[in-house]
C-alpha atoms as a PDB file:
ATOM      1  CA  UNK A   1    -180.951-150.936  17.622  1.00  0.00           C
ATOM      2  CA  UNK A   2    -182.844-149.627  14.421  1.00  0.00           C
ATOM      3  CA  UNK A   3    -183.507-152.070  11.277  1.00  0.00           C
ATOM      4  CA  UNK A   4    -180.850-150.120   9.754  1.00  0.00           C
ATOM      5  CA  UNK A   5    -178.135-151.097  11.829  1.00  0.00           C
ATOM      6  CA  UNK A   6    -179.392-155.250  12.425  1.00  0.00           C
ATOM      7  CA  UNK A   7    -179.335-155.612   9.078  1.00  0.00           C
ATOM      8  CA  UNK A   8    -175.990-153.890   8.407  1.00  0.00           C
ATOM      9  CA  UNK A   9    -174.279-155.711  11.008  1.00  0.00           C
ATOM     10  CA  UNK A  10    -175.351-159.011   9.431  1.00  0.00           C
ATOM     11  CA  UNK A  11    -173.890-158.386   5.873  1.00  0.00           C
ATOM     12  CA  UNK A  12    -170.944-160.654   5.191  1.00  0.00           C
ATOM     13  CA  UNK A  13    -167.984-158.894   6.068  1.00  0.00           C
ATOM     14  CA  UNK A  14    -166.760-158.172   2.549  1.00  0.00           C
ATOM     15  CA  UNK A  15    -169.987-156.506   1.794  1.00  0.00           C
ATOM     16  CA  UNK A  16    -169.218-154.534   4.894  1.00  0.00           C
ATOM     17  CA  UNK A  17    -165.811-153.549   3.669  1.00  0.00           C
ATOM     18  CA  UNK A  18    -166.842-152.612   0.031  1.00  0.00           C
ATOM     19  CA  UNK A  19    -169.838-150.486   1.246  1.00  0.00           C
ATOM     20  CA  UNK A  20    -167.563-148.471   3.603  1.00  0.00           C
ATOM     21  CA  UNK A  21    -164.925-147.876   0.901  1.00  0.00           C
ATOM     22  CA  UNK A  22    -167.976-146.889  -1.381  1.00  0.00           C
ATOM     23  CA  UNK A  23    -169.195-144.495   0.901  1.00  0.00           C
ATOM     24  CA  UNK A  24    -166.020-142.922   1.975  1.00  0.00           C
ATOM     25  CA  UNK A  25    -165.052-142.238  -1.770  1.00  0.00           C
ATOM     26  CA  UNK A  26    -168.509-140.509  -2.019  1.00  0.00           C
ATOM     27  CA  UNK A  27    -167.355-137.965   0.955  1.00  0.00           C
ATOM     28  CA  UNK A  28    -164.087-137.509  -1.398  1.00  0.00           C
ATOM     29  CA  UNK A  29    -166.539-136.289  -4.041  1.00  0.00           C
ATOM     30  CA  UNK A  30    -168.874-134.320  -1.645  1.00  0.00           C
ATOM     31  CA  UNK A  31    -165.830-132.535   0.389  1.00  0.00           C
ATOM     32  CA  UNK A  32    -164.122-131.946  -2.983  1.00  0.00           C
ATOM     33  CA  UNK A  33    -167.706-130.382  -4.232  1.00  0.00           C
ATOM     34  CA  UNK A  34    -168.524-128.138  -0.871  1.00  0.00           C
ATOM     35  CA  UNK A  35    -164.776-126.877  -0.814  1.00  0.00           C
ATOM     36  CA  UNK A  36    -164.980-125.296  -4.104  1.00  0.00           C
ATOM     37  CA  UNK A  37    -168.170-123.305  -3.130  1.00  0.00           C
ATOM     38  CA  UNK A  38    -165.665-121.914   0.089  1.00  0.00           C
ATOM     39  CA  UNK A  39    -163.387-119.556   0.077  1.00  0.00           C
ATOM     40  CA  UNK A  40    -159.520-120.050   0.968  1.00  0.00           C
ATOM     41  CA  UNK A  41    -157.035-122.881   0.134  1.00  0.00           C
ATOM     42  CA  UNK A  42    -158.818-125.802  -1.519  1.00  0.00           C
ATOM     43  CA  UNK A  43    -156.749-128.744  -0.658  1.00  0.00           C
ATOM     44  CA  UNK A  44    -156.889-127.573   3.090  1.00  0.00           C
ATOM     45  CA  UNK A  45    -160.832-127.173   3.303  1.00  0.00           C
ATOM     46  CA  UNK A  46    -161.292-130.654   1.449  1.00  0.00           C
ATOM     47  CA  UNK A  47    -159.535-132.633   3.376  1.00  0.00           C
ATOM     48  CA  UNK A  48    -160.535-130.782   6.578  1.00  0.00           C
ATOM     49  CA  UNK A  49    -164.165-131.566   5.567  1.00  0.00           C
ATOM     50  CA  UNK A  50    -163.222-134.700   4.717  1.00  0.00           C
ATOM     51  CA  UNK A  51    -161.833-135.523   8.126  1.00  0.00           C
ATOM     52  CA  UNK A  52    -164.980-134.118   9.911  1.00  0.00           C
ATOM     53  CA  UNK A  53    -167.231-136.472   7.443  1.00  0.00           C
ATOM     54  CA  UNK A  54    -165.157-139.760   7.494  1.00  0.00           C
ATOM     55  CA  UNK A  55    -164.808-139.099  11.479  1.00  0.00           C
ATOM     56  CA  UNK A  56    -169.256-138.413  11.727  1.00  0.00           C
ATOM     57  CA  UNK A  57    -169.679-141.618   9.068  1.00  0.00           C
ATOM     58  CA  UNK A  58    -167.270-144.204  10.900  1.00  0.00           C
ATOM     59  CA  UNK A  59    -169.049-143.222  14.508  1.00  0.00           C
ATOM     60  CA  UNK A  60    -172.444-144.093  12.849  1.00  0.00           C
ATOM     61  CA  UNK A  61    -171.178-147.504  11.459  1.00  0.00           C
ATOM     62  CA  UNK A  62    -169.225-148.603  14.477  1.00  0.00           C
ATOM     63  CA  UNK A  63    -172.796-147.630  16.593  1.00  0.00           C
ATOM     64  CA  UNK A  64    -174.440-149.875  14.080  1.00  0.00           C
ATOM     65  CA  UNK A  65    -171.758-152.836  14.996  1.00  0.00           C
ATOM     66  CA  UNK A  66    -172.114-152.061  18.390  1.00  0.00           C
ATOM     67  CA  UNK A  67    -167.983-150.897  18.874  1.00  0.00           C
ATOM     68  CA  UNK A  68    -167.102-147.375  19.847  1.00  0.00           C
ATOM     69  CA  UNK A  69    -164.069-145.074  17.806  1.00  0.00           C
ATOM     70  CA  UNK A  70    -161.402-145.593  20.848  1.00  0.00           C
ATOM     71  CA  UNK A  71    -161.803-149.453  19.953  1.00  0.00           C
ATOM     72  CA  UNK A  72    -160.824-149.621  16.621  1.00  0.00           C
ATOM     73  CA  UNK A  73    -158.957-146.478  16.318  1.00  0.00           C
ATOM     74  CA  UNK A  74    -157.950-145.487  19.480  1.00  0.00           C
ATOM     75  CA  UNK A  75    -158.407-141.827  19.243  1.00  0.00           C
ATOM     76  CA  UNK A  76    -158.196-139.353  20.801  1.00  0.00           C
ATOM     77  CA  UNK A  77    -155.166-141.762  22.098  1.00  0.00           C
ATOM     78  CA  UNK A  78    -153.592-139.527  25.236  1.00  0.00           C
ATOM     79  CA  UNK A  79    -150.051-138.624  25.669  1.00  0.00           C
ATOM     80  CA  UNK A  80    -149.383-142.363  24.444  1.00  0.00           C
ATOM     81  CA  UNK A  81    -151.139-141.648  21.147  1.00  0.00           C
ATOM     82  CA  UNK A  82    -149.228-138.183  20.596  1.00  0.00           C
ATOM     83  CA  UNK A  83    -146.036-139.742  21.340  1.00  0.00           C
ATOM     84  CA  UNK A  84    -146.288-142.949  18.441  1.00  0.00           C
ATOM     85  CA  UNK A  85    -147.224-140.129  16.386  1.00  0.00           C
ATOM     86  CA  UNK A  86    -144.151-137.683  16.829  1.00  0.00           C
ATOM     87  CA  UNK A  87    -142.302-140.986  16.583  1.00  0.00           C
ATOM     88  CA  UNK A  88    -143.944-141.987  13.238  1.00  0.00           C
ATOM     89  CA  UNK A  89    -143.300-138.374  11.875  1.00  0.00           C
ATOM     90  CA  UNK A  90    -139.636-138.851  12.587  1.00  0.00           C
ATOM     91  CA  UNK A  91    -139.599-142.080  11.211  1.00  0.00           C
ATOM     92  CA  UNK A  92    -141.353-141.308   8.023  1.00  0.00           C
ATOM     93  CA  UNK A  93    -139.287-138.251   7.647  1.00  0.00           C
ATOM     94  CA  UNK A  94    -135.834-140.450   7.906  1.00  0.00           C
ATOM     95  CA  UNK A  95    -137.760-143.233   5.287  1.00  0.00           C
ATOM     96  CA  UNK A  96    -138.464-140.579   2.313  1.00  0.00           C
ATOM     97  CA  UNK A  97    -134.972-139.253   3.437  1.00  0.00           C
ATOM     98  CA  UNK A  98    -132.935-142.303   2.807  1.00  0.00           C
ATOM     99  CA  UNK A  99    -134.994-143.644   0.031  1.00  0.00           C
ATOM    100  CA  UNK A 100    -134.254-139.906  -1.470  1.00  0.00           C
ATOM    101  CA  UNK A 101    -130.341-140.134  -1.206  1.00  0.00           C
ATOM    102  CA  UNK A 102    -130.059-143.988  -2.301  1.00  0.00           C
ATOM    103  CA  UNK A 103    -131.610-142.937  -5.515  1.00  0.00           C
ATOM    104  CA  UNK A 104    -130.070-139.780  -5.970  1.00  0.00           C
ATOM    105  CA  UNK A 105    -126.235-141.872  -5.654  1.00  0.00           C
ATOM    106  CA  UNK A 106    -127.978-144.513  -8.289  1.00  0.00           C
ATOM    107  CA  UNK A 107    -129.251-142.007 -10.842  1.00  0.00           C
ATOM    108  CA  UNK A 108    -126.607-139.168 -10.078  1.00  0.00           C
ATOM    109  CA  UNK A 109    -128.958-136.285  -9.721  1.00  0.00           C
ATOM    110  CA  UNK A 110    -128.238-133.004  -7.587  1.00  0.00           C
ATOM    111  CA  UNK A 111    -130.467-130.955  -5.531  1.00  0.00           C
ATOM    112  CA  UNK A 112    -130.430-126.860  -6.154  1.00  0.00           C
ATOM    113  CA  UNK A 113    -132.228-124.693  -3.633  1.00  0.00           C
ATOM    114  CA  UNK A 114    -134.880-122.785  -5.224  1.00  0.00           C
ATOM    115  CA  UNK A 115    -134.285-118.689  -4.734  1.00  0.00           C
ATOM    116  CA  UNK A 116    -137.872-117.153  -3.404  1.00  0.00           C
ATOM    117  CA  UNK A 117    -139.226-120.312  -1.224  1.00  0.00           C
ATOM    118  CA  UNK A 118    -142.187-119.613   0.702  1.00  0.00           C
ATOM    119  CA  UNK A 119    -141.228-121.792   3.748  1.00  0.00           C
ATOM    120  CA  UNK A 120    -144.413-119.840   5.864  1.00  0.00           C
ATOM    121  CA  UNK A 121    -146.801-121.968   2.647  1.00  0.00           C
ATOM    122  CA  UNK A 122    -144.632-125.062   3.009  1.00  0.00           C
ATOM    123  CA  UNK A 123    -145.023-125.261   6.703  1.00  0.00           C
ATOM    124  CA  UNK A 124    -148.868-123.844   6.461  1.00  0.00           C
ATOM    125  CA  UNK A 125    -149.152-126.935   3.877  1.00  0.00           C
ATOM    126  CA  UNK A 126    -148.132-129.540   6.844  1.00  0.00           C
ATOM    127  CA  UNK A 127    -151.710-129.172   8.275  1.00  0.00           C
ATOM    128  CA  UNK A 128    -153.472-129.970   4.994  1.00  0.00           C
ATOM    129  CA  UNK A 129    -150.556-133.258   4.360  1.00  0.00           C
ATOM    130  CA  UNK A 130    -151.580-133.917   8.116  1.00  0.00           C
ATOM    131  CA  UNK A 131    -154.956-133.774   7.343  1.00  0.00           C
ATOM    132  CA  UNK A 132    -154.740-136.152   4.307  1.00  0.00           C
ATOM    133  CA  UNK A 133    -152.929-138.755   6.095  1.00  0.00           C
ATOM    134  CA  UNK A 134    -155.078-139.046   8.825  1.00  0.00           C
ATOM    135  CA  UNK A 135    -158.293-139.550   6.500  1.00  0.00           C
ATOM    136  CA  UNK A 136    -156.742-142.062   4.286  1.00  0.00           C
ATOM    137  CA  UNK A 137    -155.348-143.918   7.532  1.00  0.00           C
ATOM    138  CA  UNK A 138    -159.055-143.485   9.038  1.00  0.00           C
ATOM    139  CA  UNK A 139    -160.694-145.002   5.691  1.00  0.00           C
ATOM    140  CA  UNK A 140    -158.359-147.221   5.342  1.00  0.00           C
ATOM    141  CA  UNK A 141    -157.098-148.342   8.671  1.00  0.00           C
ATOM    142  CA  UNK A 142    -159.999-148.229  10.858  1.00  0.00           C
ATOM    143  CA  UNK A 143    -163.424-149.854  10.888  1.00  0.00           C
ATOM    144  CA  UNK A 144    -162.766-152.019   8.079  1.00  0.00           C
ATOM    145  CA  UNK A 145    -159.261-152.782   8.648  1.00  0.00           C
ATOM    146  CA  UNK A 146    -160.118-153.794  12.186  1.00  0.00           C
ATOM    147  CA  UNK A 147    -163.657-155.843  11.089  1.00  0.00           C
ATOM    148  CA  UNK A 148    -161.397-157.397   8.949  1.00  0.00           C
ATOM    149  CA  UNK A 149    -158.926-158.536  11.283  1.00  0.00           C
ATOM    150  CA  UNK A 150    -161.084-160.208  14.110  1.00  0.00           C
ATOM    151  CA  UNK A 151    -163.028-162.068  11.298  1.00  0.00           C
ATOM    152  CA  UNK A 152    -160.414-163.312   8.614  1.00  0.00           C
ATOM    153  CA  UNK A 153    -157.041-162.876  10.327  1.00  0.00           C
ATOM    154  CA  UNK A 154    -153.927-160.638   9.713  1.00  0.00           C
ATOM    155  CA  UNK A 155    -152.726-161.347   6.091  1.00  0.00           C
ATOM    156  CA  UNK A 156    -156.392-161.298   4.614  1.00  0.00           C
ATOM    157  CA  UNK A 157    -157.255-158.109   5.790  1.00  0.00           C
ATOM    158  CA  UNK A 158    -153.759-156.633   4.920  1.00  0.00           C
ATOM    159  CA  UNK A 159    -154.158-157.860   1.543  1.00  0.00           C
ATOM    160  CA  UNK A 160    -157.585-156.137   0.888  1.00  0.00           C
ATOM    161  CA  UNK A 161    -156.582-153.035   2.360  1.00  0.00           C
ATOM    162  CA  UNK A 162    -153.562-152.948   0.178  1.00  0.00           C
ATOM    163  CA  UNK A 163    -155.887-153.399  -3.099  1.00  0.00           C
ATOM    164  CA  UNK A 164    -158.267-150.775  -1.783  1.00  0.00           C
ATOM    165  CA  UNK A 165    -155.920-148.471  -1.177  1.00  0.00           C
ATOM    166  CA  UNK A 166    -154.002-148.499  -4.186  1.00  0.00           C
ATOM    167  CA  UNK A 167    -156.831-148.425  -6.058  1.00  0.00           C
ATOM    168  CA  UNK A 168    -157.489-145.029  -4.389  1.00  0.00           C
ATOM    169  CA  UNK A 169    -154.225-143.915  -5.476  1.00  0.00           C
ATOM    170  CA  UNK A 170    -155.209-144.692  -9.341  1.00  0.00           C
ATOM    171  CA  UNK A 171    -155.845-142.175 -11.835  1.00  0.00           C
ATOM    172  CA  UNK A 172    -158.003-142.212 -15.003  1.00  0.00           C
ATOM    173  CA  UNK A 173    -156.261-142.680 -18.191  1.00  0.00           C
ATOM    174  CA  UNK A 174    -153.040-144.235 -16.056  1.00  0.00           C
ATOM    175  CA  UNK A 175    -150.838-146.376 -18.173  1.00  0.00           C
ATOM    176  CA  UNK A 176    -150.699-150.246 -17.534  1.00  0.00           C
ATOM    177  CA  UNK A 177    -147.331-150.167 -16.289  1.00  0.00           C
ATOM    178  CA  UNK A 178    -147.575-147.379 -14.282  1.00  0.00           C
ATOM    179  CA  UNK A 179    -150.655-148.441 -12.384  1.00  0.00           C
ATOM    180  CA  UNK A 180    -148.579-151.525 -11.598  1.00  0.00           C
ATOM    181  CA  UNK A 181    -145.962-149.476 -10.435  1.00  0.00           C
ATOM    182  CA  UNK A 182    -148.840-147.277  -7.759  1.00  0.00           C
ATOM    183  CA  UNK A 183    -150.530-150.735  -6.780  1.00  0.00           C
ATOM    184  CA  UNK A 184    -146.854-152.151  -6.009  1.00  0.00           C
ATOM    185  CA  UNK A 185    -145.944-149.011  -3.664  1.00  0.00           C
ATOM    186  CA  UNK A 186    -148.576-148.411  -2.115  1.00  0.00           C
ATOM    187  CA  UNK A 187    -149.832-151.694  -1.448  1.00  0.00           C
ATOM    188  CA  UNK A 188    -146.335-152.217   0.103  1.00  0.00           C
ATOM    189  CA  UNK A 189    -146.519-148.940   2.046  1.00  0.00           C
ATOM    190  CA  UNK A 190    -150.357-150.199   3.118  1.00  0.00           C
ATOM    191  CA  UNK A 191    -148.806-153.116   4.588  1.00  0.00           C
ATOM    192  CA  UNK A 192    -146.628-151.218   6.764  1.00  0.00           C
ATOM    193  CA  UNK A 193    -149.159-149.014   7.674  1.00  0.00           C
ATOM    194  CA  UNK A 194    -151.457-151.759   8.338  1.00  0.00           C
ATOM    195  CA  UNK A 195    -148.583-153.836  11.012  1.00  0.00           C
ATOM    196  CA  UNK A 196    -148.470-150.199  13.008  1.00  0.00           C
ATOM    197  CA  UNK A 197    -151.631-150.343  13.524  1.00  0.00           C
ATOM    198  CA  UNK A 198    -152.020-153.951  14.582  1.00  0.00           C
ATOM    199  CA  UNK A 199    -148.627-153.868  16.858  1.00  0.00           C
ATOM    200  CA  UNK A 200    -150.107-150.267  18.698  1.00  0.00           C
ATOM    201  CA  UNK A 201    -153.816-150.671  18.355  1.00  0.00           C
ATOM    202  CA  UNK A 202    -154.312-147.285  17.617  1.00  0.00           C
ATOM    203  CA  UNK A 203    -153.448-144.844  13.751  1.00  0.00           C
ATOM    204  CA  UNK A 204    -151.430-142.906  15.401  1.00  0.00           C
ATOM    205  CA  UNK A 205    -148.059-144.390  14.884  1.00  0.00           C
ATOM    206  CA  UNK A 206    -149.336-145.071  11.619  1.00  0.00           C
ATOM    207  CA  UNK A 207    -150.385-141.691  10.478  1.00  0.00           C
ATOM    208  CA  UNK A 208    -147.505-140.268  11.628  1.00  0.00           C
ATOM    209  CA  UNK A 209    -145.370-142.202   9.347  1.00  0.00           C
ATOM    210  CA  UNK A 210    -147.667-141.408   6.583  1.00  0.00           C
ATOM    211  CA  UNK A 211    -147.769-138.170   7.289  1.00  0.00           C
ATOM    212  CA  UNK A 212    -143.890-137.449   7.652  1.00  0.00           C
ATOM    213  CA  UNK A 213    -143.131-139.796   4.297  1.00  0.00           C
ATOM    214  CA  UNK A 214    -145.870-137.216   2.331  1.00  0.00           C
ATOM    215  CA  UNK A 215    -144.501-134.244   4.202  1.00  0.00           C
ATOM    216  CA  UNK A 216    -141.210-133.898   3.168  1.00  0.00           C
ATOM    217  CA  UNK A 217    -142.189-135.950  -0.039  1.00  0.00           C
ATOM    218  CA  UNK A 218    -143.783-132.487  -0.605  1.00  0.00           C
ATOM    219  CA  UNK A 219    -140.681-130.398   0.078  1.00  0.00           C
ATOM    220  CA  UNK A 220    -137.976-132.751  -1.247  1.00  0.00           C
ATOM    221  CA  UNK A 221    -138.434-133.877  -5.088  1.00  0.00           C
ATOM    222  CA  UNK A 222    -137.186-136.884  -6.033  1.00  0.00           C
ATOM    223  CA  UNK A 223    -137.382-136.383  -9.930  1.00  0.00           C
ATOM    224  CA  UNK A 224    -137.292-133.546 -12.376  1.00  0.00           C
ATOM    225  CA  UNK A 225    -141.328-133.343 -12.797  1.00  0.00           C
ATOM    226  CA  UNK A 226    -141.224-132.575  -8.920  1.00  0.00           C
ATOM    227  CA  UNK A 227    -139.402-129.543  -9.501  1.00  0.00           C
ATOM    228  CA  UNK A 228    -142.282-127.268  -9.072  1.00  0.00           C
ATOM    229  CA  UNK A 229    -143.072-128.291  -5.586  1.00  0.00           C
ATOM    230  CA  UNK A 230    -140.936-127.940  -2.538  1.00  0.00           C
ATOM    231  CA  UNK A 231    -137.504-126.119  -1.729  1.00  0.00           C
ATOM    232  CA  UNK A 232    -135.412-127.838  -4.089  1.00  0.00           C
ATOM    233  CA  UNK A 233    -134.603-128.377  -7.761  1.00  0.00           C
ATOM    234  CA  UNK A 234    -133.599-132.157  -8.888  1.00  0.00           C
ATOM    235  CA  UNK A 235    -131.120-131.179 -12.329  1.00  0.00           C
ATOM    236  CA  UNK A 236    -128.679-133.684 -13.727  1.00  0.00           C
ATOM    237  CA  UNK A 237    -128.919-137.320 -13.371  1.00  0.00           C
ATOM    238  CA  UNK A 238    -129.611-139.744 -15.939  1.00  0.00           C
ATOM    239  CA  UNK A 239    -133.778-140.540 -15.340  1.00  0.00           C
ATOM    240  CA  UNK A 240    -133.926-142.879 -17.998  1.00  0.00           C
ATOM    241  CA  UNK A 241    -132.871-146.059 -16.025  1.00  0.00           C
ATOM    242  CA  UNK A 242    -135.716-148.746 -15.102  1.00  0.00           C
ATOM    243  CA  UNK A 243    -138.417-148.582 -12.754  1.00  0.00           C
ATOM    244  CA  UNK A 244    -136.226-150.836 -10.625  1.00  0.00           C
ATOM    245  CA  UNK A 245    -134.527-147.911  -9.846  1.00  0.00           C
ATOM    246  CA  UNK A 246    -137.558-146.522  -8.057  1.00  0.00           C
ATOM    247  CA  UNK A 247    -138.912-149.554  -6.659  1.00  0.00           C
ATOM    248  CA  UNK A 248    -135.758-151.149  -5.173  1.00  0.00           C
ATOM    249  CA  UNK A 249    -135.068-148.169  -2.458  1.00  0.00           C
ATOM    250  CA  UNK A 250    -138.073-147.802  -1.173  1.00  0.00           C
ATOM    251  CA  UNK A 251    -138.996-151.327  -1.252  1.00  0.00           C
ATOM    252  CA  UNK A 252    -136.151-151.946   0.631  1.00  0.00           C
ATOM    253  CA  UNK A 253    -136.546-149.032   3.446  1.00  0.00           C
ATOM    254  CA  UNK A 254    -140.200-149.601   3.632  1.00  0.00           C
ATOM    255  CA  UNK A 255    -139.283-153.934   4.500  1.00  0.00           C
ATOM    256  CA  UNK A 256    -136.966-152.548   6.889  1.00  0.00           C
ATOM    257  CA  UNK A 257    -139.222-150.562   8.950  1.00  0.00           C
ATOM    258  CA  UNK A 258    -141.880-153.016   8.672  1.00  0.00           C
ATOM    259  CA  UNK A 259    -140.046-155.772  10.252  1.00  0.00           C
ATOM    260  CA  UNK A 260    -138.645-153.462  12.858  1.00  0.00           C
ATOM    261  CA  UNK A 261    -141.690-152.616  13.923  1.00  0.00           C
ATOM    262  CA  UNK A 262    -143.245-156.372  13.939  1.00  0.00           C
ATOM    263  CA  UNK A 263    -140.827-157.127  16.336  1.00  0.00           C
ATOM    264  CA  UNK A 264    -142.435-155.027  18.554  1.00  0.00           C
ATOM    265  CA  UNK A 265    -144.500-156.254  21.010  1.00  0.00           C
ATOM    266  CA  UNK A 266    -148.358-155.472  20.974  1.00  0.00           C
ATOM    267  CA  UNK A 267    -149.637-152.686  22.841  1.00  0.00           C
END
């Protein structure tokens, strides 16, 4: 083993974990930076590259810890692996689905379909949502999600994942309550994400309801200021109710599916 590597492996754990997430936000900024010197669509090279650099990076770390990629993430995964995907997809699909009509009876909205959809770009997009999902779940999910596991225990390392990976999910110049709101949904979405993985040992089931949920997220608006994505058009409703409104539903679906699937037995 080089120097490198020894002296990695004996950094506490958190220093571990905050290095990782350090570095894979750097291959965020060098994907994003490469893609816009290629031709084509953007979002689909980025996270493409971004896949391919998160995938080289975690190999290198888990040589330095002396674990191999089927270990912690259990890829490539087999015909197991594709199958808690497909289930996953269906399952997020039916989550953002639900979610999408509880609201829509709260706030009274109605969906329009939108004359001239591209449905050969909306399906061509699935690959680049598939491609996001997987590196988030990879980043987020994998090495240090697992490290964090066999050293501190279940709710410890769900609890810094879910902080991390809000965080991601953060922009500058975000209003207080509205970064409350992000760190709230996606920390609860983290923590379903995170009891997939632990109950399968492997992303797949994981990414698959990640990718489904942002999928049809992507085709089905929820709100007016989604209107110029996807197939439909949200008009009507009254918007101005609480952020309850929001929360509730999906806090509610996403509880659901997380106990259903802690009930499951581990792989």
């Amino acid at each position: 083993m080089s120097i490198v590597s020894i002296s990695f492996a004996r950094l506490p754990v958190l220093i571990r974990v905050l290095a990782y997430a350090a570095a894979c936000y750097l291959l965020v900024f060098l994907a994003q930076m490469i893609a816009g010197f290629l031709p084509g669509k953007s979002a689909m090279v980025t996270n493409l590259l971004l896949c391919i650099f998160l995938l080289s990076f975690t190999r290198l770390v888990l040589k330095w810890e002396g674990m191999s990629l089927v270990e912690v993430t259990g890829l490539p995964g087999g015909r197991n692996g594709g199958r808690e995907f497909l289930v996953g997809t269906i399952a997020g699909i039916a989550m953002l689905l639900v979610t999408a009509l509880i609201i829509k009876l709260i706030v009274g909205f109605t969906w329009e379909y939108k004359n001239g959809v591209n449905w050969y770009n909306l399906l061509a997009s699935s690959f680049t949502v598939f491609l996001s999902a997987f590196a988030q779940e990879l980043a987020f999910r994998g090495y240090t999600f697992r490290l964090m596991l066999n050293r501190w225990g279940e709710w410890s390392a769900q609890l810094v994942t879910a902080i991390l990976f809000g965080c991601m999910h953060l922009n500058y110049g975000m209003p207080l309550n509205e970064m409350l709101f992000t760190m709230l949904t996606t920390g609860a979405g983290s923590f379903l994400f995170g009891i997939a993985v632990i109950r399968t040992r492997r992303l797949h089931l994981a990414t698959g309801i990640h990718f489904g949920w942002n999928y049809l997220q992507s085709i089905l608006p929820r709100h007016p200021s989604q209107n110029s994505e996807g197939a439909w058009l949200v008009t009507g409703g009254n918007f101005n109710l609480s952020y309850f409104t929001w929360i509730a539903p999906y806090m509610v679906i996403v509880a659901l599916v997380y106990f259903l699937i802690r009930r499951r037995p581990i792989s």
